[in-house]
C-alpha atoms as a PDB file:
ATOM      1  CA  UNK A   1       0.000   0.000   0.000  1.00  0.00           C
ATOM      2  CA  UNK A   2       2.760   1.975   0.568  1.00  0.00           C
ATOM      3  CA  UNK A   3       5.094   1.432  -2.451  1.00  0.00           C
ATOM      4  CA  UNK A   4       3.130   4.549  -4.587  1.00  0.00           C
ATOM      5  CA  UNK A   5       4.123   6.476  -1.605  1.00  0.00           C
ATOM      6  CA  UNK A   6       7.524   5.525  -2.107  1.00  0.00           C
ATOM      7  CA  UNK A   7       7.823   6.476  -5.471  1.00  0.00           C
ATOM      8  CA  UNK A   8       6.399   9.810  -5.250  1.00  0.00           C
ATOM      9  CA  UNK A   9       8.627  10.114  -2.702  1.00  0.00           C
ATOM     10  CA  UNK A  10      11.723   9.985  -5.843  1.00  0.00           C
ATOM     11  CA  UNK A  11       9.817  12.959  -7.516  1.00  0.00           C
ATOM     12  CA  UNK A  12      12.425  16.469  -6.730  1.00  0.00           C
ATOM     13  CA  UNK A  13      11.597  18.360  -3.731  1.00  0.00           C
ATOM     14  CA  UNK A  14      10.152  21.169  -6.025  1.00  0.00           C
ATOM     15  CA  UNK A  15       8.217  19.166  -8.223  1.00  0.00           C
ATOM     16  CA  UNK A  16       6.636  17.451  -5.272  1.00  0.00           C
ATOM     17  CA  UNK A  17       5.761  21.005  -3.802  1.00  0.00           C
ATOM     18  CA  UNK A  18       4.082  21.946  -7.056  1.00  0.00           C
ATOM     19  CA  UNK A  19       2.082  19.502  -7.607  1.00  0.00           C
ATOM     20  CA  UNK A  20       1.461  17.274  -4.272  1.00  0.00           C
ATOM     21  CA  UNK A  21       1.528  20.479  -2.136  1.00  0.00           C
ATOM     22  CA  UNK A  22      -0.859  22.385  -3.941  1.00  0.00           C
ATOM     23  CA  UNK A  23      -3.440  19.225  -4.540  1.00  0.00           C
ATOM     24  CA  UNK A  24      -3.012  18.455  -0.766  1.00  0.00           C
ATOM     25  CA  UNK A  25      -3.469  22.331   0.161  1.00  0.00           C
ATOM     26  CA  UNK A  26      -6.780  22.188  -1.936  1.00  0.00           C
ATOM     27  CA  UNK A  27      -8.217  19.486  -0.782  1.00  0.00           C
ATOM     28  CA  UNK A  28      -7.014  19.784   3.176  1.00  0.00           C
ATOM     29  CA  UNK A  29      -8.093  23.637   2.745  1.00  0.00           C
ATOM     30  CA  UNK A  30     -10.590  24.339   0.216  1.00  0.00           C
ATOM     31  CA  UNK A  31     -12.390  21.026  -0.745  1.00  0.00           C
ATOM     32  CA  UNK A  32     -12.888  18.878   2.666  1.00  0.00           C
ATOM     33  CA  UNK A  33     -12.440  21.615   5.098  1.00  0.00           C
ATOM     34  CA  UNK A  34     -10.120  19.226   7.318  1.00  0.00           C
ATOM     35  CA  UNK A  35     -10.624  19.825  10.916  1.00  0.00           C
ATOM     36  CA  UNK A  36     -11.143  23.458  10.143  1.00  0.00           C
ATOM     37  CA  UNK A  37     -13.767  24.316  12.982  1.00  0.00           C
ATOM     38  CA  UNK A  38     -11.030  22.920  15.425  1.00  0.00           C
ATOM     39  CA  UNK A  39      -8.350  25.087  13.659  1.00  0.00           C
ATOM     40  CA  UNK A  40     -10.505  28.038  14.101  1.00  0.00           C
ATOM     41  CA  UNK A  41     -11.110  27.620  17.687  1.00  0.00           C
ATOM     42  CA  UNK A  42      -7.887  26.681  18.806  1.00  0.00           C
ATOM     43  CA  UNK A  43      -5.966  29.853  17.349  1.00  0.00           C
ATOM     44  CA  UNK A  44      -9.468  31.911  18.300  1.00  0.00           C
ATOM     45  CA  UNK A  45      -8.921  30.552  21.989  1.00  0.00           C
ATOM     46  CA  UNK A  46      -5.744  31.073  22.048  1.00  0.00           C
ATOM     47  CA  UNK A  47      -5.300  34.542  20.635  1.00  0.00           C
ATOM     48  CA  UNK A  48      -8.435  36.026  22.071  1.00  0.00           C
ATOM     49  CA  UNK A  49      -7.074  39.503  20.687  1.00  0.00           C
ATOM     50  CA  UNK A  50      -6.781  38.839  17.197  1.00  0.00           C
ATOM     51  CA  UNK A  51      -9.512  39.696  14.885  1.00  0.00           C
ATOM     52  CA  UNK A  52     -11.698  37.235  12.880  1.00  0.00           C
ATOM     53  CA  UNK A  53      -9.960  38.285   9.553  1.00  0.00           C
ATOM     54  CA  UNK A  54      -6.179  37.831  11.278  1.00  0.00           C
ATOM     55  CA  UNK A  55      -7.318  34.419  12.905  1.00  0.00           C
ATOM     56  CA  UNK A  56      -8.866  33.057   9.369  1.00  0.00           C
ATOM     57  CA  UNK A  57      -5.347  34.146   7.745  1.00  0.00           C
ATOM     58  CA  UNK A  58      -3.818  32.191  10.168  1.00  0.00           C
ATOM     59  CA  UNK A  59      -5.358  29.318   9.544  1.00  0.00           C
ATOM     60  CA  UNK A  60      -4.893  29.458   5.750  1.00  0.00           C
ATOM     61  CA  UNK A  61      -0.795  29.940   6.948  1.00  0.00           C
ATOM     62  CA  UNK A  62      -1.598  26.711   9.340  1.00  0.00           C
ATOM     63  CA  UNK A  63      -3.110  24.489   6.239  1.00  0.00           C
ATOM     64  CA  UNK A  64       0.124  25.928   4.140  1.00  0.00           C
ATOM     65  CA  UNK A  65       2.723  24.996   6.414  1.00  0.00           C
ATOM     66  CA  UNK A  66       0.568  21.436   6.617  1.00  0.00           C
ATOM     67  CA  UNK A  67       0.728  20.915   3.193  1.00  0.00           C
ATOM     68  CA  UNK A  68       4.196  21.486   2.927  1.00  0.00           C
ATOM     69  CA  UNK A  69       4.765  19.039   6.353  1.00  0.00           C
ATOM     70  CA  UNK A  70       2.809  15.915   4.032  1.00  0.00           C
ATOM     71  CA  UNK A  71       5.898  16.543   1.228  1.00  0.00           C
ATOM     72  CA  UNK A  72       8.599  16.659   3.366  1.00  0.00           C
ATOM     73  CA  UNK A  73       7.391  13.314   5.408  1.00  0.00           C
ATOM     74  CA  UNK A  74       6.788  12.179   1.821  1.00  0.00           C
ATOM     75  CA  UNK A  75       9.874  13.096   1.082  1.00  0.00           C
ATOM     76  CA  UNK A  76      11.417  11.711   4.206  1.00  0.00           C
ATOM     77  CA  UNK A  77      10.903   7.958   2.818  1.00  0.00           C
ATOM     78  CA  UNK A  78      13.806   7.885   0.685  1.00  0.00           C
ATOM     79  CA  UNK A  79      15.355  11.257   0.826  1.00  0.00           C
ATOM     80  CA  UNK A  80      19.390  10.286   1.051  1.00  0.00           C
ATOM     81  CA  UNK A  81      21.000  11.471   4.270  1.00  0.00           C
ATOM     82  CA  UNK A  82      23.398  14.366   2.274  1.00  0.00           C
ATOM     83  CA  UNK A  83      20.130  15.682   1.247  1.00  0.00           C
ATOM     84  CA  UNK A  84      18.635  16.073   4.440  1.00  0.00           C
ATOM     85  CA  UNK A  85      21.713  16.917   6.741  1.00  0.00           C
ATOM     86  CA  UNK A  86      21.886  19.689   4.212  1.00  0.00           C
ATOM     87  CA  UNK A  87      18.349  21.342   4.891  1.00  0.00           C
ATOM     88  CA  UNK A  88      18.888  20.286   8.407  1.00  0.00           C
ATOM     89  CA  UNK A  89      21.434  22.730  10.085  1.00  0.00           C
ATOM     90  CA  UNK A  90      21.943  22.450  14.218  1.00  0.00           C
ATOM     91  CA  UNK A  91      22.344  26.320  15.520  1.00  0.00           C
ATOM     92  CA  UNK A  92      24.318  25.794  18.837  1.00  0.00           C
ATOM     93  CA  UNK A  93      26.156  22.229  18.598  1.00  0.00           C
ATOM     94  CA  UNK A  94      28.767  23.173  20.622  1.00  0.00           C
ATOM     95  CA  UNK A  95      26.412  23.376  23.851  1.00  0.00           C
ATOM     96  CA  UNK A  96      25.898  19.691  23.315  1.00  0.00           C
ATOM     97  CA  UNK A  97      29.309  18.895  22.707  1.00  0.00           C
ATOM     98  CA  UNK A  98      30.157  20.929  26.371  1.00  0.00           C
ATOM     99  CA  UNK A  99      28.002  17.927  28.212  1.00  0.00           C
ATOM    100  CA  UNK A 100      29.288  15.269  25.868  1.00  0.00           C
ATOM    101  CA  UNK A 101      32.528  16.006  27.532  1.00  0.00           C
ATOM    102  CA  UNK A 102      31.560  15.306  30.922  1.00  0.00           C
ATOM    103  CA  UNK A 103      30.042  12.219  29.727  1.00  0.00           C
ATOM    104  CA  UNK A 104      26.076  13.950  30.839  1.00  0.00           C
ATOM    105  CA  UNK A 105      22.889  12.095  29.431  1.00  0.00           C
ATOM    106  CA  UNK A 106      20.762  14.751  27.845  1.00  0.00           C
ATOM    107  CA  UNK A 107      17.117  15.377  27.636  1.00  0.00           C
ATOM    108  CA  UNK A 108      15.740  17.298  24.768  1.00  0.00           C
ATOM    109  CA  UNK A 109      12.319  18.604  24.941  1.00  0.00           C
ATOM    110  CA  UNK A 110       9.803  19.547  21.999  1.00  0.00           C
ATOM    111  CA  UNK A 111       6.155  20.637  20.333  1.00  0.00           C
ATOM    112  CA  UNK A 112       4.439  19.580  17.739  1.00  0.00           C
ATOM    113  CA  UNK A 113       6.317  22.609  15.640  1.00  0.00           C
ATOM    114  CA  UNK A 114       8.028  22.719  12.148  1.00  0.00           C
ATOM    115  CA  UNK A 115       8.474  19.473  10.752  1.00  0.00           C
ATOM    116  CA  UNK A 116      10.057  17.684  14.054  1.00  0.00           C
ATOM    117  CA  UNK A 117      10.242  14.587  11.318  1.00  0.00           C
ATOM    118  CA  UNK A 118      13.448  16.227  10.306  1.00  0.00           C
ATOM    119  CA  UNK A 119      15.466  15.364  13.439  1.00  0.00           C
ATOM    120  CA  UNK A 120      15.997  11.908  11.935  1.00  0.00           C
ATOM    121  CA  UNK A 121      19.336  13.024  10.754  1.00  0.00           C
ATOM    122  CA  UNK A 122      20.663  14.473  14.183  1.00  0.00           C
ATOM    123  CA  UNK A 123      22.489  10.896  14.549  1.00  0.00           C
ATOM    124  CA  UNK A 124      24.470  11.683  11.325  1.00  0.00           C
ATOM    125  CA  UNK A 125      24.999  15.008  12.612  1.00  0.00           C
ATOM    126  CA  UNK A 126      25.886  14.586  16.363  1.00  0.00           C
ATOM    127  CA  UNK A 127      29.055  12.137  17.391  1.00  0.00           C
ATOM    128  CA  UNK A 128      26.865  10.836  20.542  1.00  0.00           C
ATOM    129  CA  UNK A 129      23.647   8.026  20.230  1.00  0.00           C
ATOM    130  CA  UNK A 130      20.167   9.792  19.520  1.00  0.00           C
ATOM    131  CA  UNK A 131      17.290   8.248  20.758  1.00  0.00           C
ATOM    132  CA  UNK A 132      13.606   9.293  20.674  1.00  0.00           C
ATOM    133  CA  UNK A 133      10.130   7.971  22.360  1.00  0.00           C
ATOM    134  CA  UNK A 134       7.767   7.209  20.393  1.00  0.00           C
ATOM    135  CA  UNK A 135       4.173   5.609  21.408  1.00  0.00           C
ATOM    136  CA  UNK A 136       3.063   2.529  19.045  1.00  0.00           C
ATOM    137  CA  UNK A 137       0.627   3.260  16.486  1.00  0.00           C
ATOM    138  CA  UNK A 138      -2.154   1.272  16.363  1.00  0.00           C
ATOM    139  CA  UNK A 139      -2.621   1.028  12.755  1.00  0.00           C
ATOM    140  CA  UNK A 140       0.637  -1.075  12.457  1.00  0.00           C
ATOM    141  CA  UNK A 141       1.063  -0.429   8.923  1.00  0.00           C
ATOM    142  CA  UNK A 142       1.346   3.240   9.754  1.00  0.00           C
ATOM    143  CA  UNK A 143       3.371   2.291  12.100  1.00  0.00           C
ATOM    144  CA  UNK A 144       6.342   0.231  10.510  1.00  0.00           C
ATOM    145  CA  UNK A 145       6.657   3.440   8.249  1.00  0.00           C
ATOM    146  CA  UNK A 146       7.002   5.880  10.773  1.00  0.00           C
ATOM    147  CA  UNK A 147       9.387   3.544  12.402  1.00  0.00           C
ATOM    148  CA  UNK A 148      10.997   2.975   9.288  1.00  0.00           C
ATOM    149  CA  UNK A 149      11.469   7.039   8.462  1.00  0.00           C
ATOM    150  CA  UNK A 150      12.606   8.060  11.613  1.00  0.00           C
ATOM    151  CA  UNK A 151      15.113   5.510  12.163  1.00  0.00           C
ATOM    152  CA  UNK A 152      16.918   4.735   8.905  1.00  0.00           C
ATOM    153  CA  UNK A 153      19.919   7.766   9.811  1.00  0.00           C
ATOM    154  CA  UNK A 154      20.283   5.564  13.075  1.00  0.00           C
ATOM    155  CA  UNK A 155      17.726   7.257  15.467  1.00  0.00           C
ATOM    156  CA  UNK A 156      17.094   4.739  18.187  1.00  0.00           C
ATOM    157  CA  UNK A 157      13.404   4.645  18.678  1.00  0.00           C
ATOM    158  CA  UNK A 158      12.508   3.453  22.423  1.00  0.00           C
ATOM    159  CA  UNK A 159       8.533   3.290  22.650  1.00  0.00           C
ATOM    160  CA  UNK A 160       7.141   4.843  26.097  1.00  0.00           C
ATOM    161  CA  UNK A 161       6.340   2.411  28.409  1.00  0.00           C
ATOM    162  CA  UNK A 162      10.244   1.062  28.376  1.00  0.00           C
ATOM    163  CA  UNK A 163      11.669   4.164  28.287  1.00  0.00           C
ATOM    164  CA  UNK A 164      12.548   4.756  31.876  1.00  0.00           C
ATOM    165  CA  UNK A 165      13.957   1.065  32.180  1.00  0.00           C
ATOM    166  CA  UNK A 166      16.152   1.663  28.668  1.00  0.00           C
ATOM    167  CA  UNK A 167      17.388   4.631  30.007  1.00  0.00           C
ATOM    168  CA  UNK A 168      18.519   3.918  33.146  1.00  0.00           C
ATOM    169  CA  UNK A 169      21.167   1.104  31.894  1.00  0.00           C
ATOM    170  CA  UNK A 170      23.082   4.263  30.080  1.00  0.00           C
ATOM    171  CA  UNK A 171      22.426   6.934  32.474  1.00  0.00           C
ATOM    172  CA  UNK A 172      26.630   6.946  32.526  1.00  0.00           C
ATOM    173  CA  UNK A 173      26.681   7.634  28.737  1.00  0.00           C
ATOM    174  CA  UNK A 174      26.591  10.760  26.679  1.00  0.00           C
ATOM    175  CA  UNK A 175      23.304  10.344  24.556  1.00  0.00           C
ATOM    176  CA  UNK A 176      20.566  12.385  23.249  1.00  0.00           C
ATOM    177  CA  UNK A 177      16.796  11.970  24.161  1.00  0.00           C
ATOM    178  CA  UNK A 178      14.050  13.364  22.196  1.00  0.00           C
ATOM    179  CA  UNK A 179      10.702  13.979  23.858  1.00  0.00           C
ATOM    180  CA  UNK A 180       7.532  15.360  21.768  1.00  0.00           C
ATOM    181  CA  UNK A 181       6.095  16.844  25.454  1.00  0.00           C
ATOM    182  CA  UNK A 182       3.225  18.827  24.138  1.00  0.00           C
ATOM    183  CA  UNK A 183       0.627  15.909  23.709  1.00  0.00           C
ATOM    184  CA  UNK A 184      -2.390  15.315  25.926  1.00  0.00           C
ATOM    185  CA  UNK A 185      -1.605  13.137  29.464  1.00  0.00           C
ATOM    186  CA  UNK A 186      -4.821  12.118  29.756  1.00  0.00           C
ATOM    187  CA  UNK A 187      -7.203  13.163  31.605  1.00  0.00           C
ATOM    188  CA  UNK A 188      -6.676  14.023  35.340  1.00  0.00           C
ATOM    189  CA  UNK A 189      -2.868  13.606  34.408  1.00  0.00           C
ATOM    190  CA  UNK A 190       0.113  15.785  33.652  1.00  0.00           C
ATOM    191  CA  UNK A 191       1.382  19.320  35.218  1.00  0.00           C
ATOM    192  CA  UNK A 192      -1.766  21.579  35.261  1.00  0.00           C
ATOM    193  CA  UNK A 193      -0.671  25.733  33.685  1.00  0.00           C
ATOM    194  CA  UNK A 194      -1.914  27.785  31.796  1.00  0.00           C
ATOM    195  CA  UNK A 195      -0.320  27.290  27.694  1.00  0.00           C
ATOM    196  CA  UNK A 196      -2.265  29.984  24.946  1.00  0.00           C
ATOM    197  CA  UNK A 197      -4.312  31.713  27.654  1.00  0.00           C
ATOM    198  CA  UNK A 198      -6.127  28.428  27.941  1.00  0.00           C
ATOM    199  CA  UNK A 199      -5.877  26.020  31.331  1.00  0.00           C
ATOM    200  CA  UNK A 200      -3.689  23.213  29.979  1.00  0.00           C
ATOM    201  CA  UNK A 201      -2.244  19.845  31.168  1.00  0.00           C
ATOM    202  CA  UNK A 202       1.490  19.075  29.940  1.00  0.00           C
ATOM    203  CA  UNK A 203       2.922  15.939  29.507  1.00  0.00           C
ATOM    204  CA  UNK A 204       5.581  15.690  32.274  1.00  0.00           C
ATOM    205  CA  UNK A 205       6.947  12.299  31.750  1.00  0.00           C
ATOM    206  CA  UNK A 206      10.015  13.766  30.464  1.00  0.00           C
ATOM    207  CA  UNK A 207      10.887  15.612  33.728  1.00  0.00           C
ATOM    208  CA  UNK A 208      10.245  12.180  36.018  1.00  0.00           C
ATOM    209  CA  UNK A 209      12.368  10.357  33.637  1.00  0.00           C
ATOM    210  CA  UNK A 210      15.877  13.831  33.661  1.00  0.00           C
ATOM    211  CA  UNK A 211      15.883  13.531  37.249  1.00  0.00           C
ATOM    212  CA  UNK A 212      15.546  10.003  37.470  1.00  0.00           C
ATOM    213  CA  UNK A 213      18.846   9.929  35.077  1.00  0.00           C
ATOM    214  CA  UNK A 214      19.733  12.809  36.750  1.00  0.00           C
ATOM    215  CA  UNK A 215      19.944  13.914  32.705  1.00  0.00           C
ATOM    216  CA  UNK A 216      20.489  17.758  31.118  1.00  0.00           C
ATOM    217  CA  UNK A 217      17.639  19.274  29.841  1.00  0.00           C
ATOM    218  CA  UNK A 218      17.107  21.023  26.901  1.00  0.00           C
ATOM    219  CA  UNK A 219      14.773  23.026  24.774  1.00  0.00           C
ATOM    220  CA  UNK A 220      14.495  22.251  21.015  1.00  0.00           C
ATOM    221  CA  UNK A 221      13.041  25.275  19.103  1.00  0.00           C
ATOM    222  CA  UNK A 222      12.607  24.664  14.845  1.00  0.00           C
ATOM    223  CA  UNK A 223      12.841  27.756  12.267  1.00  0.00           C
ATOM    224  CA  UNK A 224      12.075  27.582   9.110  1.00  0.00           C
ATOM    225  CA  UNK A 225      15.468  28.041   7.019  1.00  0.00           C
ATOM    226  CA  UNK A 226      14.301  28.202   2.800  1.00  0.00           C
ATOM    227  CA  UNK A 227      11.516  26.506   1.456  1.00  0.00           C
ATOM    228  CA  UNK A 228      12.459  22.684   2.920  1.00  0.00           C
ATOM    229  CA  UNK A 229      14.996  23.561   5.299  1.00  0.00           C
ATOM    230  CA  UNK A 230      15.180  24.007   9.319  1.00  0.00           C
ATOM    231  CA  UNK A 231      17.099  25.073  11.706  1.00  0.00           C
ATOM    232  CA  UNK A 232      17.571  23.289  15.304  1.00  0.00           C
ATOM    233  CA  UNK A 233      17.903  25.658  18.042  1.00  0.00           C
ATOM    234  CA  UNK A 234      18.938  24.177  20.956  1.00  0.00           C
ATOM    235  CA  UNK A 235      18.640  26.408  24.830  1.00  0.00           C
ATOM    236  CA  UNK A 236      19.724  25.095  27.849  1.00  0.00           C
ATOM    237  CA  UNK A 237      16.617  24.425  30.822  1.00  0.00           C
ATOM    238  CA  UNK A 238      18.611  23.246  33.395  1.00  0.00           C
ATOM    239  CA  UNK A 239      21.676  21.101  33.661  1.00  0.00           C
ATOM    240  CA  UNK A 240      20.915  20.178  37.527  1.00  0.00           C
ATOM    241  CA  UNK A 241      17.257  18.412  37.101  1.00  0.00           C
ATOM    242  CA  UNK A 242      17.115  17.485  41.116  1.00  0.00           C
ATOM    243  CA  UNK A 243      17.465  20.728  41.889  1.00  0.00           C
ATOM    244  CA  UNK A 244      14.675  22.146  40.345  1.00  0.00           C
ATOM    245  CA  UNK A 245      11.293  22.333  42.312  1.00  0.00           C
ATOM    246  CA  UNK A 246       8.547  19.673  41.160  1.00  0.00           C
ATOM    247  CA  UNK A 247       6.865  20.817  37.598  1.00  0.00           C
ATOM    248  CA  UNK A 248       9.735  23.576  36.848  1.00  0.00           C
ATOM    249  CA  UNK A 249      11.197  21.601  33.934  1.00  0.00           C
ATOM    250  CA  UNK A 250       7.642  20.960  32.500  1.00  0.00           C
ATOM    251  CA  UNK A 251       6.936  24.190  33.127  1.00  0.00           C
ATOM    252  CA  UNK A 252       9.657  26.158  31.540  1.00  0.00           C
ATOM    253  CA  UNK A 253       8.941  23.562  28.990  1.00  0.00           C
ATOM    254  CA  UNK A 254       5.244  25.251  28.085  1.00  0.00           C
ATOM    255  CA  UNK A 255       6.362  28.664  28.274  1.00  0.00           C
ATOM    256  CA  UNK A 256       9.390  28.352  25.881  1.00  0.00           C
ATOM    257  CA  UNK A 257       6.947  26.583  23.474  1.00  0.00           C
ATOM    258  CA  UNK A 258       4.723  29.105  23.819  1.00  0.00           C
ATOM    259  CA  UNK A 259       7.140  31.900  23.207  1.00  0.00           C
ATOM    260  CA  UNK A 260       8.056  30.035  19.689  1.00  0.00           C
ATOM    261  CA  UNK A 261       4.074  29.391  19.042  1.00  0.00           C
ATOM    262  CA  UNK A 262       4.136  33.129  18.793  1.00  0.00           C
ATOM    263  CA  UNK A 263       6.617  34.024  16.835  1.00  0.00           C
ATOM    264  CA  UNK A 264       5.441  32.032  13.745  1.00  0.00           C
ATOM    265  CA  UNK A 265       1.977  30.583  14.689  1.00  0.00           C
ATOM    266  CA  UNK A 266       1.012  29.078  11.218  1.00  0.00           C
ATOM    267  CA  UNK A 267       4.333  26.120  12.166  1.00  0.00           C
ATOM    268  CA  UNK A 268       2.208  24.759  15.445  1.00  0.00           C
ATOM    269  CA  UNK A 269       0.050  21.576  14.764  1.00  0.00           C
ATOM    270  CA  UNK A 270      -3.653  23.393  15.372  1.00  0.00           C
ATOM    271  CA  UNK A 271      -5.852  20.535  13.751  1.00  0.00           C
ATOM    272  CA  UNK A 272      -5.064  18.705  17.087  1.00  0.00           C
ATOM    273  CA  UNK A 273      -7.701  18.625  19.277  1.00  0.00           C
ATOM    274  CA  UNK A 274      -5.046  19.568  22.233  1.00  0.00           C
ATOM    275  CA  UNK A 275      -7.747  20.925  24.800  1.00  0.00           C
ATOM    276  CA  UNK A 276     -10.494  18.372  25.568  1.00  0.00           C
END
């Protein structure tokens, strides 16, 4: 079912923009009006002091940059690793290379912003192991090609419910742990704060897991660089997690995201229904 995926996938970046891009931005946008009510009322909710007009461009920007985010996972199925280490370009490597010398685990907390696909190549860019959490699919076919995207530049993909146990045996190694910390706990679950002027729960797994490892923490912040490119920004939360009070990781967490969610709004994934 997959294979026609794969061989769009060998169409040019360009080519794939112009013609996949604009038939998925039609459709998504204009034809079958995907999830727009929940668009709307997200970036309404969360930017009570916007206008009608500003929040409907917004969401035209939002369906845009999702359009563009199908291509480049498209893309991502056989893209060849010069390709994508060249749109992929790390900002501030040398703040991960200062922990790699003391031999520090470190954490490395992100949204659902830019195309966080991309950070499959950090293993071919970094000289310590990359690992990221992932929670099983359950459409398994899905599934295997997510897996198989994200980890064919050597990502080590550890799925939730064995992270802690993983991640403990190399607490004494330098590594790199990815954590998409912006999704829904549950219900009743997570650090309660306020995220887009809306009460909000935050995932904070990720915290439990730095101090357990006694791991430093970082920020991961994506900017658009060119049409297909990004930038990795990485800023320092804390390098002494068990020192921090309980829910000031998590929370520094929300606010930073925040602070990038406003900056370029369209890049945030708004079709999620993030506040239940």
């Amino acid at each position: 079912m997959l294979f026609p995926v794969f061989l769009l996938s060998r169409l040019p970046q360009p080519l794939l923009s112009a013609t996949i891009g604009r038939c998925c931005y039609f459709f998504i946008y204009s034809f079958a009006r995907y999830r727009y009510q929940v668009v709307v009322q997200n970036l309404s909710r969360s930017f009570p002091e916007k206008p009608y007009a500003e929040i409907h461009a917004l969401a035209k920007d939002f369906y845009r940059h999702f359009s563009c985010l199908v291509v480049e996972i498209i893309k991502s199925f056989s893209v060849s690793r010069r390709e994508l280490a060249g749109r992929v370009r790390i900002v501030d490597a040398d703040l991960l290379e200062q922990y790699q010398c003391k031999a520090k685990p470190m954490v490395a907390l992100l949204g659902h912003y830019g195309n966080w696909e991309s950070l499959s190549i950090l293993p071919s860019k970094l000289s310590i192991p990359v690992k990221a959490l992932y929670k099983p699919l359950s459409n398994k076919s899905v599934g295997r090609f997510v897996m198989y995207t994200r980890s064919r530049f050597g990502m080590q993909l550890i799925p939730a419910e064995k992270a802690v146990r993983q991640l403990m045996k190399a607490k004494d190694d330098a590594s790199l742990s990815l954590f998409i910390a912006d999704q829904f706990p549950g219900r009743n679950r997570g650090l309660p704060m306020e995220l887009l002027n809306q009460p909000t729960a935050l995932f904070d797994g990720a915290e439990k897991l730095a101090k357990a490892i006694d791991a430093v923490v970082f920020y991961i912040e994506l900017e658009r660089n060119g049409e297909a490119g990004w930038d990795v920004h990485f800023s320092l939360i804390t390098d002494k997690p068990n020192e921090t009070a309980k829910g000031e990781i998590t929370r520094c967490f929300g606010e930073r995201l925040q602070e990038t969610i406003r900056k370029e709004p369209a890049y945030w994934l708004w079709s999620h229904r993030r506040w239940k």
